[in-house]
Protein backbone atom coordinates (compact mmCIF):
# COMPACT_ATOMS: atom_id res chain seq x y z
CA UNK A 1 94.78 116.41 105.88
CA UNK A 2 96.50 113.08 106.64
CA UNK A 3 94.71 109.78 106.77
CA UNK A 4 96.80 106.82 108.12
CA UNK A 5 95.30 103.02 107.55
CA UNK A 6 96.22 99.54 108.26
CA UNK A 7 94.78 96.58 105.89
CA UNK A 8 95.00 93.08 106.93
CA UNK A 9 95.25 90.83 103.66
CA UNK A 10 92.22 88.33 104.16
CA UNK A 11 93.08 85.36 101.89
CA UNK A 12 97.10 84.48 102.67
CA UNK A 13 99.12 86.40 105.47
CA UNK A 14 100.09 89.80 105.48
CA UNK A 15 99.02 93.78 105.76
CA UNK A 16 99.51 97.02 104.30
CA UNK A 17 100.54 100.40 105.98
CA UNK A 18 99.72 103.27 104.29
CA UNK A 19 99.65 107.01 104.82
CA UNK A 20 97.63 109.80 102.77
CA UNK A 21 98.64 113.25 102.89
CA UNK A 22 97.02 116.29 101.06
CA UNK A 23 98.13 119.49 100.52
CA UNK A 24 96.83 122.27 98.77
CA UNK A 25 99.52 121.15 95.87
CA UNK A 26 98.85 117.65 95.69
CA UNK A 27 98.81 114.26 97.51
CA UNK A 28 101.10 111.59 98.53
CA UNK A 29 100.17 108.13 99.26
CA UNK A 30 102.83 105.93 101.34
CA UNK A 31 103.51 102.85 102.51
CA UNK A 32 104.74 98.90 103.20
CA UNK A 33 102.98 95.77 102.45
CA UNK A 34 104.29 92.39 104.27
CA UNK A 35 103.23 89.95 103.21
CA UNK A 36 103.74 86.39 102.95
CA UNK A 37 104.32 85.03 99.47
CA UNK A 38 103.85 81.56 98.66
CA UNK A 39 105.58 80.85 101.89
CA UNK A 40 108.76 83.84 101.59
CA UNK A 41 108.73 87.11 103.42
CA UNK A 42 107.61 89.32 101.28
CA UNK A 43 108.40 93.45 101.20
CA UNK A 44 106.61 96.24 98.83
CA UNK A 45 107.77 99.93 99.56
CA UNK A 46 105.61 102.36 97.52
CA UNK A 47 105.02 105.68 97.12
CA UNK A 48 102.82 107.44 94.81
CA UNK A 49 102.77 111.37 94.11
CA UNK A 50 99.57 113.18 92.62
CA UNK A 51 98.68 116.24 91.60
CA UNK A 52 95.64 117.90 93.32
CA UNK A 53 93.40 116.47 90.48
CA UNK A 54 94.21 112.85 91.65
CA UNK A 55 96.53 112.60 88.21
CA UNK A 56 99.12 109.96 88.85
CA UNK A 57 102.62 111.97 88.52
CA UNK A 58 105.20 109.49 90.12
CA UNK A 59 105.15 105.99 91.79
CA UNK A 60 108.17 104.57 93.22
CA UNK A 61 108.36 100.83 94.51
CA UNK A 62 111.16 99.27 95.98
CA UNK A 63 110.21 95.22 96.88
CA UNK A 64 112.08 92.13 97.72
CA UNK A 65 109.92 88.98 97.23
CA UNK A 66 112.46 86.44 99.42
CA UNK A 67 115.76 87.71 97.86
CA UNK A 68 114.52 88.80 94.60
CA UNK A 69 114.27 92.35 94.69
CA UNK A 70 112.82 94.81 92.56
CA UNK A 71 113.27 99.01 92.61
CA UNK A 72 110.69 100.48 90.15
CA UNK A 73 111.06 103.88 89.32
CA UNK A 74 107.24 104.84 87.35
CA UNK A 75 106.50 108.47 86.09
CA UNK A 76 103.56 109.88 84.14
CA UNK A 77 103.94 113.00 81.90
CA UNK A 78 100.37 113.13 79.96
CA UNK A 79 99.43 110.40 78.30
CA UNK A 80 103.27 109.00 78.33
CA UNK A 81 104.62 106.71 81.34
CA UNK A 82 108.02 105.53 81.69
CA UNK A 83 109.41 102.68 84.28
CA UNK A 84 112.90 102.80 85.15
CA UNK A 85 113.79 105.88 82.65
CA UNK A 86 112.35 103.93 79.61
CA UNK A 87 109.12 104.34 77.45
CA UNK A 88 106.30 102.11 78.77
CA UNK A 89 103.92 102.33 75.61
CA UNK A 90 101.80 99.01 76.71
CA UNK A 91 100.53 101.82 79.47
CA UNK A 92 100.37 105.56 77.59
CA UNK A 93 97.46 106.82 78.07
CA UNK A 94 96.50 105.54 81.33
CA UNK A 95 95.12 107.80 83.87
CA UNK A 96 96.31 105.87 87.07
CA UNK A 97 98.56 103.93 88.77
CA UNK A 98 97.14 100.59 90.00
CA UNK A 99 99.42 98.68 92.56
CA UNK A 100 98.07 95.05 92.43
CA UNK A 101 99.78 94.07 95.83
CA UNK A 102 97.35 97.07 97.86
CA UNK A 103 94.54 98.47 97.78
CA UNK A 104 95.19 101.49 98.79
CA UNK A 105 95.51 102.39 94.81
CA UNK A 106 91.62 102.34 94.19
CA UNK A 107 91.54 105.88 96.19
CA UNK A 108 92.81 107.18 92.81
CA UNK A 109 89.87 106.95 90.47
CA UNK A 110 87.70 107.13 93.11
CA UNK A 111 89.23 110.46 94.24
CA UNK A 112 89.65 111.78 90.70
CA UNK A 113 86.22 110.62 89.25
CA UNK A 114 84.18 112.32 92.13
CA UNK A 115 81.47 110.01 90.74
CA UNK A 116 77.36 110.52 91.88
CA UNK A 117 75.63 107.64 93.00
CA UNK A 118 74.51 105.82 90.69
CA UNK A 119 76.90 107.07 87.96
CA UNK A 120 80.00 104.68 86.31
CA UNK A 121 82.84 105.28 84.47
CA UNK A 122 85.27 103.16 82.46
CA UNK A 123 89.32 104.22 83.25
CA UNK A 124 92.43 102.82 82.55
CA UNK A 125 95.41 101.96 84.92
CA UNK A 126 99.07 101.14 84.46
CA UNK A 127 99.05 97.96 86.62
CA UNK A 128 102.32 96.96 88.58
CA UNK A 129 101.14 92.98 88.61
CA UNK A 130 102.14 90.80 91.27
CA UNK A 131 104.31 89.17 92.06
CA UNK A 132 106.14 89.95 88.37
CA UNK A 133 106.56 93.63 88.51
CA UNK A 134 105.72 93.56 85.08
CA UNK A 135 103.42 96.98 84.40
CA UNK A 136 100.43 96.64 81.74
CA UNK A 137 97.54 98.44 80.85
CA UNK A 138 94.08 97.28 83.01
CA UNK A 139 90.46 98.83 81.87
CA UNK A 140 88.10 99.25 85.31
CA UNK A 141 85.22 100.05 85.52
CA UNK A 142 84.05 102.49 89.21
CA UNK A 143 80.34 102.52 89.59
CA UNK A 144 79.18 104.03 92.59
CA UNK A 145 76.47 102.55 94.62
CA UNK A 146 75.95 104.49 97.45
CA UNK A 147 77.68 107.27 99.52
CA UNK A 148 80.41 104.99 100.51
CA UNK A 149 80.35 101.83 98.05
CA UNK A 150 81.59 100.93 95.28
CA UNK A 151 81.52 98.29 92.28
CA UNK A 152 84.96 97.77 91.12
CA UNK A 153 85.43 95.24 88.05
CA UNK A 154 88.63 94.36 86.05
CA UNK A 155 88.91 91.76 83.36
CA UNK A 156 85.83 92.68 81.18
CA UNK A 157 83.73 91.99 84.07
CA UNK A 158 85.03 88.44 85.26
CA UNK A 159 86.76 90.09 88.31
CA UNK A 160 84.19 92.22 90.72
CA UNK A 161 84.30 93.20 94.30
CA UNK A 162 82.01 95.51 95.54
CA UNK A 163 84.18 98.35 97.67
CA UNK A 164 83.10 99.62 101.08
CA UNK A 165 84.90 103.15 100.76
CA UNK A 166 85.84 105.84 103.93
CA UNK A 167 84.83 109.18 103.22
CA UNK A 168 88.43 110.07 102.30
CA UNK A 169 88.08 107.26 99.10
CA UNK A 170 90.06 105.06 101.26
CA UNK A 171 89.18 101.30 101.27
CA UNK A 172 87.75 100.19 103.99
CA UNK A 173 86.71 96.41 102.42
CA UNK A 174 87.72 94.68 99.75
CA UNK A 175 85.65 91.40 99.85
CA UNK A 176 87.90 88.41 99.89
CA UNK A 177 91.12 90.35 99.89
CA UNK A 178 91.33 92.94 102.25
CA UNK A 179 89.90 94.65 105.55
CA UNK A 180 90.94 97.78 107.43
CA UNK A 181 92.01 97.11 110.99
CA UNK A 182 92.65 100.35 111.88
CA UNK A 183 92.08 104.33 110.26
CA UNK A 184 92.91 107.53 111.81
CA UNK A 185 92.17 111.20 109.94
CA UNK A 186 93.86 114.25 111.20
CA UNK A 187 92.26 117.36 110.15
CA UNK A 188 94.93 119.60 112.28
CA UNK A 189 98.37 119.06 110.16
């Protein structure tokens, strides 16, 4: 299955390209944000690898915000992530990646939680923060409102959006922030 979406960011220029393929071994999430960054072209390659239990194995960005770049290298081996070869404690434990410059991360816990309506649950995501690269630990919170919403909050509750999902977990709007233009699914690959 391969799912193929285009974001337009709502509140400063930019969008997001991203491609989702599953296989009966896993998934792989791909794809390029441009954006426009406090007035400087901004580029974010990423690719994420998961296993077929939506667990976060490998994320690889390579950015340049103007002509600071940045080439992150993140893996997760149980509880313990590393960034660039090196222990990332402020993150073990986590169960996903978060990339704060898409949205196309949120299919993660929302893939891997399988929640019912009605139902919530707490996780906890090593967060690649924008525009700093830097990677920390973020508690969420998914509750699921109906077949294809979702409350997201971050930030003990001070940050909420409520998520208008595809069927795939995909976003399809993320008040304020960002709205799919375009989404294609192909069943036959």
């Amino acid at each position: 299955m391969i799912h193929t979406i285009i974001w337009r960011r709502i509140d400063k220029p930019g969008h997001d390209y991203c491609r989702l393929v599953q296989t009966a071994t896993g998934a792989r999430m791909s794809g390029i944000a441009l954006l426009s960054h406090e007035k400087m072209p901004t580029y974010i390659g990423y690719d994420v690898e998961c296993d077929v239990m939506w667990h976060t194995l490998r994320c690889n960005v390579k950015a340049s915000v103007g002509e600071q770049r940045t080439d992150l290298d993140i893996r997760r081996q149980g509880k313990r992530w590393t960034i660039n070869g090196r222990e990332a404690p402020a993150v073990e434990g986590a169960e996903d990646i978060d990339l704060g410059f898409t949205p196309a991360t949120n299919l993660l816990p929302i893939r891997r939680l399988a929640l019912k309506v009605g139902d919530s649950a707490v996780v906890h995501s090593a967060w690649v923060k924008f525009p700093e690269f830097s990677l920390e630990m973020l508690e969420q919170t998914y509750t699921r409102l109906t077949d294809n919403s979702y409350r997201y909050e971050s930030a003990g509750g001070k940050f909420r959006r409520d998520l208008k999902v595809h069927e795939s977990g995909l976003v399809l709007d993320y008040p304020e922030l960002w709205a799919a233009e375009s989404l294609v699914a192909d069943k036959s690959k």
